[in-house]
N, C-alpha and C. Protein backbone atom coordinates (compact mmCIF):
# COMPACT_ATOMS: atom_id res chain seq x y z
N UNK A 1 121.06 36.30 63.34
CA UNK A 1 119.95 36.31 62.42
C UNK A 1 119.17 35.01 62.54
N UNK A 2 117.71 35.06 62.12
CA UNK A 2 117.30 33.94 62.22
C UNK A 2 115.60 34.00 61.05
N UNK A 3 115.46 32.93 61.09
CA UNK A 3 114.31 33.07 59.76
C UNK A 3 113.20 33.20 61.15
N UNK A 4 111.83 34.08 60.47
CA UNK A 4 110.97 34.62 61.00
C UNK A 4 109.68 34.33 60.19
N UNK A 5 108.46 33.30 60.54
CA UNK A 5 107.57 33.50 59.79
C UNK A 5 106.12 34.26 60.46
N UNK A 6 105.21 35.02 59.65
CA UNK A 6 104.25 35.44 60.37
C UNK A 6 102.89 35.18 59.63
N UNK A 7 101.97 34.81 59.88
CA UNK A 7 100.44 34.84 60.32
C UNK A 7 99.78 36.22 59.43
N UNK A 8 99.54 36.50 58.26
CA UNK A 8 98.96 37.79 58.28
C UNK A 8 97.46 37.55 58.12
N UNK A 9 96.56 38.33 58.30
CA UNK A 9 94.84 37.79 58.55
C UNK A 9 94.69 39.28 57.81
N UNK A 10 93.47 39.56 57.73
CA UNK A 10 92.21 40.61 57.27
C UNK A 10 93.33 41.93 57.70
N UNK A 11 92.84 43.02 56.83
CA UNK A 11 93.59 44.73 57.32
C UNK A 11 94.85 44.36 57.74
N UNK A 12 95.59 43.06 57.15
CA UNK A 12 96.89 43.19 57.54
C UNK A 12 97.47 42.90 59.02
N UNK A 13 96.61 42.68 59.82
CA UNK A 13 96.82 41.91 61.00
C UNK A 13 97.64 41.14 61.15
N UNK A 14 98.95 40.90 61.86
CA UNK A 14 99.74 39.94 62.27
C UNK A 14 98.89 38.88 63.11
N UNK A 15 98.71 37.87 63.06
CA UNK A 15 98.13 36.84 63.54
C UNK A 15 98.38 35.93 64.38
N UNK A 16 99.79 35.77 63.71
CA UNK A 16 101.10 34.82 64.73
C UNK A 16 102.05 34.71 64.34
N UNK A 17 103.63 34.70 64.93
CA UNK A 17 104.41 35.12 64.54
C UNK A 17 105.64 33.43 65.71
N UNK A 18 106.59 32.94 64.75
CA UNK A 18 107.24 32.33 65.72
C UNK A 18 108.77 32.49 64.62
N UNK A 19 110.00 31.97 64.91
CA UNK A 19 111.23 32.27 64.88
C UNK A 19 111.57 31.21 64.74
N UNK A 20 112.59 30.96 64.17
CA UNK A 20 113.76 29.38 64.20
C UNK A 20 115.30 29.87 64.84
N UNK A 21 116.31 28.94 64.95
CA UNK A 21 117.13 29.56 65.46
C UNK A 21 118.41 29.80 64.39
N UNK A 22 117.69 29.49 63.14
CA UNK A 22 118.78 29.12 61.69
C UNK A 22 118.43 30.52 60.95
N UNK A 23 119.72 31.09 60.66
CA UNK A 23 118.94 32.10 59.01
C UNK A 23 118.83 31.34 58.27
N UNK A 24 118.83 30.46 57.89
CA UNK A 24 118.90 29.55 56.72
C UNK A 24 117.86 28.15 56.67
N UNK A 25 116.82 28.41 57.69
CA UNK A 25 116.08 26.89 58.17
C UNK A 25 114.82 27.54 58.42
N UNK A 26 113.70 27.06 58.71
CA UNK A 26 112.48 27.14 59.21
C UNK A 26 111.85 26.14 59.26
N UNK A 27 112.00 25.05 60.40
CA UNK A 27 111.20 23.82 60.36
C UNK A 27 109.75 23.70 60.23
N UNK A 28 108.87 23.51 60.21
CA UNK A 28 107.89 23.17 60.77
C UNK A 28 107.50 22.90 61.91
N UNK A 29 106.42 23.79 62.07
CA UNK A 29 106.07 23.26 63.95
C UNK A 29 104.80 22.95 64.02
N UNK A 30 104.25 21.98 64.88
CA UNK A 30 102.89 22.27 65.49
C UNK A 30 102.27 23.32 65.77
N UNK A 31 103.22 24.04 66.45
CA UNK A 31 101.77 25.53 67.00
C UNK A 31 101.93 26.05 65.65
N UNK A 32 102.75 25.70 64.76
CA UNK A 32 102.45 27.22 63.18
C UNK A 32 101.30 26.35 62.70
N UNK A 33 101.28 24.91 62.47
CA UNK A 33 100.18 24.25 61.53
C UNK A 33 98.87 24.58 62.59
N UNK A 34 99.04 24.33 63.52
CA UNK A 34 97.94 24.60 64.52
C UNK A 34 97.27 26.17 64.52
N UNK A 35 97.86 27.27 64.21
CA UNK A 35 97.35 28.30 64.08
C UNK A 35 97.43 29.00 62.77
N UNK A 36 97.78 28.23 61.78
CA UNK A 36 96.90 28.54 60.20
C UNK A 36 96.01 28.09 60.65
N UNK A 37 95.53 26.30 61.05
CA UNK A 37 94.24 25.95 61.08
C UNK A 37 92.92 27.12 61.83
N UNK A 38 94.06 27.23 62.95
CA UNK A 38 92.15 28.13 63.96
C UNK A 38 92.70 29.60 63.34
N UNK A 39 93.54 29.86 62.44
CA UNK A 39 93.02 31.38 61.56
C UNK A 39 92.69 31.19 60.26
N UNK A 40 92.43 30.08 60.07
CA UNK A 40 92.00 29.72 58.72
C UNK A 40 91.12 30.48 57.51
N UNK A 41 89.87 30.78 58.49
CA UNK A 41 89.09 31.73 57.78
C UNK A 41 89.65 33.04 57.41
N UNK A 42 90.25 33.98 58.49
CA UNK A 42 90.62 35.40 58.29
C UNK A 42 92.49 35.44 57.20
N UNK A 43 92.93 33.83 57.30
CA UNK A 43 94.45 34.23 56.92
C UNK A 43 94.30 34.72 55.55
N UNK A 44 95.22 35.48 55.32
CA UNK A 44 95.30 35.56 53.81
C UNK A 44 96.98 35.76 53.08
N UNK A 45 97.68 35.65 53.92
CA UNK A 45 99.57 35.69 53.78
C UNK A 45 99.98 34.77 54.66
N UNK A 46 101.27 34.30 54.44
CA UNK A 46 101.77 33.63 55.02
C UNK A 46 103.52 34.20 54.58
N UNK A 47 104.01 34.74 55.27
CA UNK A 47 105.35 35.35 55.39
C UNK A 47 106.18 35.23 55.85
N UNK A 48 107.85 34.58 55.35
CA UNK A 48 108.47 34.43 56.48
C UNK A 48 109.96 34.96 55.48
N UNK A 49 110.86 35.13 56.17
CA UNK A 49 112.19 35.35 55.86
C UNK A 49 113.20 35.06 55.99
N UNK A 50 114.26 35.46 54.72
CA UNK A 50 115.41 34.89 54.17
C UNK A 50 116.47 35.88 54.40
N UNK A 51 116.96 35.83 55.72
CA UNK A 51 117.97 36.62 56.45
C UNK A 51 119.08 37.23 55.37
N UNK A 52 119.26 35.77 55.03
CA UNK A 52 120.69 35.70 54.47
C UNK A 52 120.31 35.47 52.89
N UNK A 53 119.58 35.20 52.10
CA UNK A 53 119.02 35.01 50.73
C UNK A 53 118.61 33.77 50.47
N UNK A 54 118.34 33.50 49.70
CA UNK A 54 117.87 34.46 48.24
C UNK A 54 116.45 34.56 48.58
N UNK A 55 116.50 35.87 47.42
CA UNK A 55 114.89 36.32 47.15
C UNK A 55 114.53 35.36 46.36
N UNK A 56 114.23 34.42 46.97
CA UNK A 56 112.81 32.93 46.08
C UNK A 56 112.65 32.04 47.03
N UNK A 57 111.74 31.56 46.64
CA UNK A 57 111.42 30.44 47.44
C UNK A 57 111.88 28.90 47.07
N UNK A 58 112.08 28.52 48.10
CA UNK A 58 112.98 27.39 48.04
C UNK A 58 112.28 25.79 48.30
N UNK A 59 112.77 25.00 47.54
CA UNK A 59 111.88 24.05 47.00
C UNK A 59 111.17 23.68 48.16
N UNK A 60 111.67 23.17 49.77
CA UNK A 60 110.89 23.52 50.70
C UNK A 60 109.87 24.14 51.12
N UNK A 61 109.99 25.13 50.95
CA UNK A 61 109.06 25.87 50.51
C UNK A 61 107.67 25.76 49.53
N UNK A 62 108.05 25.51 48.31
CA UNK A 62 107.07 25.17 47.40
C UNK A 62 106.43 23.83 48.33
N UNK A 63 106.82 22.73 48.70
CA UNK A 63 106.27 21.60 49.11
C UNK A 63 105.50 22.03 50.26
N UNK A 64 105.37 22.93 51.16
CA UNK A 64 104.85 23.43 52.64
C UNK A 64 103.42 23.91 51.81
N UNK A 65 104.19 24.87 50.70
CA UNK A 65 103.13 26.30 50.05
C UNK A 65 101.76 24.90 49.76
N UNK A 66 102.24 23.87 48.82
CA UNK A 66 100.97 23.53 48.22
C UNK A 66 100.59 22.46 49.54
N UNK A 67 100.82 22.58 50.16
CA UNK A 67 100.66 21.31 51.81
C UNK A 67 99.48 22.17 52.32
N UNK A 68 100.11 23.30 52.37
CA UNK A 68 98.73 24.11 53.07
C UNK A 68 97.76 24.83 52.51
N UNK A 69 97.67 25.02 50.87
CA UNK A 69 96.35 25.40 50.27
C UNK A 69 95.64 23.98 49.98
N UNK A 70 96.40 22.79 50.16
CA UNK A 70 95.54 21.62 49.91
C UNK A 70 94.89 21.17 50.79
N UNK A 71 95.79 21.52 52.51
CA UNK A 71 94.65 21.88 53.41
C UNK A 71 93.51 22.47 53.55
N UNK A 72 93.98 23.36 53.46
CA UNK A 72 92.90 25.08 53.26
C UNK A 72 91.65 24.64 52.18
N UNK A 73 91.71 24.12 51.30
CA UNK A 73 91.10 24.20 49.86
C UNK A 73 91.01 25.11 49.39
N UNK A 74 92.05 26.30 49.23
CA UNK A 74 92.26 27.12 48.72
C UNK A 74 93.67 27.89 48.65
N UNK A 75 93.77 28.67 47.82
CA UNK A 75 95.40 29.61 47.55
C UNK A 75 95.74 30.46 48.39
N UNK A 76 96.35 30.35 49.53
CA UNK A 76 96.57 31.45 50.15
C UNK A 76 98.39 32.33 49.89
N UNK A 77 98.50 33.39 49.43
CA UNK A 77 99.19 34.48 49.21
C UNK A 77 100.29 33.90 50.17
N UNK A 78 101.89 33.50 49.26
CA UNK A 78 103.09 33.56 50.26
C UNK A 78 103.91 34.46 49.93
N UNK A 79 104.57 35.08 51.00
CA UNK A 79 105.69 35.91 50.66
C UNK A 79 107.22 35.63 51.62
N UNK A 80 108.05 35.73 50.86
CA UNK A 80 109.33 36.04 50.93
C UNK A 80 109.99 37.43 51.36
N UNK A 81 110.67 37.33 52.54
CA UNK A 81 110.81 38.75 52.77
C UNK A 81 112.71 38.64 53.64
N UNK A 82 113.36 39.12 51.97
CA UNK A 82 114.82 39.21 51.76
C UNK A 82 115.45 40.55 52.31
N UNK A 83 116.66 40.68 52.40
CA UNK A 83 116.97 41.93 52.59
C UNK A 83 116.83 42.96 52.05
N UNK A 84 116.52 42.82 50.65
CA UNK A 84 116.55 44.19 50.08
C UNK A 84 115.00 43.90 49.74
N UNK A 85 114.60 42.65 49.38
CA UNK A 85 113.24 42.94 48.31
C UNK A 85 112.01 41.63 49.29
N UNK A 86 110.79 42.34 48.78
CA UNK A 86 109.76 40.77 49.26
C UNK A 86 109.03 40.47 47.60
N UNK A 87 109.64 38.92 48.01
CA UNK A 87 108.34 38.66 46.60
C UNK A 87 107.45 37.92 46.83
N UNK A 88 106.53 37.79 46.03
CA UNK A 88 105.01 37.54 46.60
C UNK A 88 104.38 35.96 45.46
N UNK A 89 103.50 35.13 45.83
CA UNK A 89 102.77 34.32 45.08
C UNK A 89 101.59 33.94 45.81
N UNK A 90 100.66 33.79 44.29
CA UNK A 90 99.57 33.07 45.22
C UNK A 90 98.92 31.92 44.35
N UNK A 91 98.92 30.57 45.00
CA UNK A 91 98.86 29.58 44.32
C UNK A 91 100.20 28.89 43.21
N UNK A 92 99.63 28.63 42.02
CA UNK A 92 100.14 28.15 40.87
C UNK A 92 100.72 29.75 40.26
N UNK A 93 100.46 30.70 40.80
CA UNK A 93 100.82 31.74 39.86
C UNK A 93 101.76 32.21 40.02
N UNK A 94 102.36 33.23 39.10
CA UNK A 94 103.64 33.78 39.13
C UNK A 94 104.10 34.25 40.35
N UNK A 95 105.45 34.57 40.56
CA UNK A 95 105.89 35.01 41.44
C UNK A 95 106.23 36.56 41.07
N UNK A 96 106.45 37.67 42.08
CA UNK A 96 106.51 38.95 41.37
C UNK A 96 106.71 39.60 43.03
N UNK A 97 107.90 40.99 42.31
CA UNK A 97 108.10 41.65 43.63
C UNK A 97 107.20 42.34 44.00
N UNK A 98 106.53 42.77 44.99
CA UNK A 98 106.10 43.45 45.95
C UNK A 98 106.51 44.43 46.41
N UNK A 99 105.69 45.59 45.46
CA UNK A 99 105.89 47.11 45.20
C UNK A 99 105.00 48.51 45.26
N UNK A 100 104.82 48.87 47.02
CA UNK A 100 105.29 49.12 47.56
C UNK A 100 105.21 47.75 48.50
N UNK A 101 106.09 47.56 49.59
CA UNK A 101 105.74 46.65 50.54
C UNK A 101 104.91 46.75 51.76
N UNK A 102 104.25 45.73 52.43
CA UNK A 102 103.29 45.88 53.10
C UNK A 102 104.12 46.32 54.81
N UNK A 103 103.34 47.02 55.30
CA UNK A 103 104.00 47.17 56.78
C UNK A 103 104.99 46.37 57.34
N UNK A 104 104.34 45.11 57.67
CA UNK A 104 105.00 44.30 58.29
C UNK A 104 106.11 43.95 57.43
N UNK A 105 106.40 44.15 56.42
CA UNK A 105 107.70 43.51 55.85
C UNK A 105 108.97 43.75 56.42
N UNK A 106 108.69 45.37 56.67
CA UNK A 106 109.80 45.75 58.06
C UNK A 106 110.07 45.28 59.27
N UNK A 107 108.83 44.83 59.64
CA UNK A 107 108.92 44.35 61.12
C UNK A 107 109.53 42.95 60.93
N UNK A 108 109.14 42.25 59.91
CA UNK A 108 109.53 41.18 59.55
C UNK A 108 111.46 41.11 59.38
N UNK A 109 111.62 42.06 59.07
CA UNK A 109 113.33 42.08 58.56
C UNK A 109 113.93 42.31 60.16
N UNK A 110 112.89 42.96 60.99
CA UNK A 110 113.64 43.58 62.30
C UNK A 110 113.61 42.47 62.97
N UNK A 111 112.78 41.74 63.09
CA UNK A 111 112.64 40.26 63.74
C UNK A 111 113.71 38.92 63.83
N UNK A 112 114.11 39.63 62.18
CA UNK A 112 115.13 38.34 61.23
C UNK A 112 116.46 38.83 61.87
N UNK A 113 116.77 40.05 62.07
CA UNK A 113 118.20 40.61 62.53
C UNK A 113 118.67 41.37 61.46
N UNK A 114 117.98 41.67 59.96
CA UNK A 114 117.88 42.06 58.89
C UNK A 114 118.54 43.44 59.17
N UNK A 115 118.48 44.54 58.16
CA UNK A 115 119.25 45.46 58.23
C UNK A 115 118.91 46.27 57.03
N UNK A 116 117.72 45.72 56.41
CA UNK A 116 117.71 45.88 55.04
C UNK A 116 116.81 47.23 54.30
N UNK A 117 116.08 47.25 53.36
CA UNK A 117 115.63 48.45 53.26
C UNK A 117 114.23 48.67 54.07
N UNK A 118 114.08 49.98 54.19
CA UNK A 118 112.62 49.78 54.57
C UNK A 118 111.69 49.81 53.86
């Protein structure tokens, strides 16, 4: 298993997609900061997954989330995508599951080594 984040743009478009080699890690890379920047305009998700759990986001997380709408100058939509469930935020606002889920959430779990619902 391994954490999987993806790129989503306009109609749900996968945008870019790269892998870590941890279920439990997702560093930061150059080519991911490098390609929010040149999809900047069209992104509107930013998705990655929690092989092994939990469904939330993890304080890491929160510190990346507001790193890159303070880039952006704006809120862009993150999601979490667990084995059984994806939950969703955008900005300062609540967090809340994601019901029905979007396409890729599957592809996203198949990526992770996941197993989980569809």
């Amino acid at each position: 298993m391994q954490e999987v984040c993806f790129l989503i743009g306009r109609g749900g478009a996968v945008l870019h997609a790269d892998a870590s080699d941890s279920p439990a890690a997702l560093p930061d890379t150059r080519a991911r900061w490098e390609a929010i920047w040149a999809h900047r305009e069209e992104l509107e998700v930013i998705a990655h997954s929690h092989p092994v759990g939990p469904s939330a986001f993890s304080a890491e997380d929160e510190s990346t989330m507001s790193a890159i709408d303070s880039a952006l100058g704006r809120a862009v939509r993150y999601c979490v995508v667990a084995p059984r469930t994806t939950i969703a935020r955008t900005g300062d606002g609540p967090t809340e599951t994601v019901t029905p889920e979007p396409w890729w959430a599957h592809l996203l779990r198949l990526a992770s080594g996941m197993h989980g619902r569809r």
